[in-house]
Protein backbone atom coordinates (compact mmCIF):
# COMPACT_ATOMS: atom_id res chain seq x y z
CA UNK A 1 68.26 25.94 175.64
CA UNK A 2 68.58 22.57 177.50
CA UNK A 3 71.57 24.46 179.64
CA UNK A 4 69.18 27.41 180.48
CA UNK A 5 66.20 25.14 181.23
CA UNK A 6 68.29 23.34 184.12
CA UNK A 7 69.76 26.36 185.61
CA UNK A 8 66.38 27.75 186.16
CA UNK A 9 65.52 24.59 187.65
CA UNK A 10 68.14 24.41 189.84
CA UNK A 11 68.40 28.30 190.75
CA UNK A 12 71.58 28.72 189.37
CA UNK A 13 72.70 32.12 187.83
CA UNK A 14 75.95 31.64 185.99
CA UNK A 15 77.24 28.63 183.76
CA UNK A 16 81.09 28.41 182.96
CA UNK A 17 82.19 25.64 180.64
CA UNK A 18 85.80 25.40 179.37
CA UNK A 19 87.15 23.39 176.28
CA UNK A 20 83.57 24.28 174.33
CA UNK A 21 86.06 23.53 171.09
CA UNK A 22 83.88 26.89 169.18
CA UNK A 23 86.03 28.60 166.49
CA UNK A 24 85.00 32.20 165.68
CA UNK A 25 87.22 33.00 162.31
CA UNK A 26 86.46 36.97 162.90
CA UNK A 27 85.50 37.58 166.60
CA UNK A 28 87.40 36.40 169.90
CA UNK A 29 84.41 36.86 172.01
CA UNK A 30 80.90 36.56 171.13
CA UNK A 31 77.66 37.17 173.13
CA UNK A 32 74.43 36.06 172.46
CA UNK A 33 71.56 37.05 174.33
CA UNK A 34 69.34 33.60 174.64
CA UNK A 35 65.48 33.06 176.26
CA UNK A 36 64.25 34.23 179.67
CA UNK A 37 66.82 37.31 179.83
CA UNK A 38 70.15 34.61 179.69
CA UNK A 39 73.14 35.55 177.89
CA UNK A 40 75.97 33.48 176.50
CA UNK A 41 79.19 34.75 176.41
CA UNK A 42 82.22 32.84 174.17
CA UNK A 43 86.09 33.43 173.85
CA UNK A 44 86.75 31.39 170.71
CA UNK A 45 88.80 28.54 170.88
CA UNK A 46 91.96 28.48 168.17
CA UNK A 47 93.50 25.93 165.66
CA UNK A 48 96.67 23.88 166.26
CA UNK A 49 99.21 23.08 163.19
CA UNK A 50 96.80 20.28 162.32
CA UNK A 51 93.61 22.27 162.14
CA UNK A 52 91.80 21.05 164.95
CA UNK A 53 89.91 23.05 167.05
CA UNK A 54 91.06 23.37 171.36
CA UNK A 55 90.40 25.83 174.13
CA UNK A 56 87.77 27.79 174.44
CA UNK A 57 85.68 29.29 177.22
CA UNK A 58 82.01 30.02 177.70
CA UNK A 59 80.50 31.93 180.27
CA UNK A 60 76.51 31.70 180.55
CA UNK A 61 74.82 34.19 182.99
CA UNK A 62 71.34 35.04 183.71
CA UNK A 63 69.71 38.50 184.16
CA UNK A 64 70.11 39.17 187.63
């Protein structure tokens, strides 16, 4: 919400953000539709051979 609160501020219509680290175990891309028309758009990062979580890239995009 704090990410969508600036970018209304500041005018600005899409977000990227890369190395977000967020594992989805059944889904490789996830949307989620957030406040004032915004949605949030995830490819899930993956686990290395030690179980930690890398990659991962987020797109966040407003109505228009």
């Amino acid at each position: 919400s704090e990410l969508v609160r600036a970018a209304i501020e500041y005018k600005i219509d899409i977000i990227a953000i890369q190395e977000h680290r967020m594992y989805h175990k059944d889904i490789t891309i996830k949307y989620l539709d957030l406040y004032h028309g915004w949605t949030f758009i995830t490819a899930s990062a993956w686990k290395n051979s030690m179980n930690s979580t890398i990659g991962g890239v987020v797109i966040t995009q407003s109505k228009s």
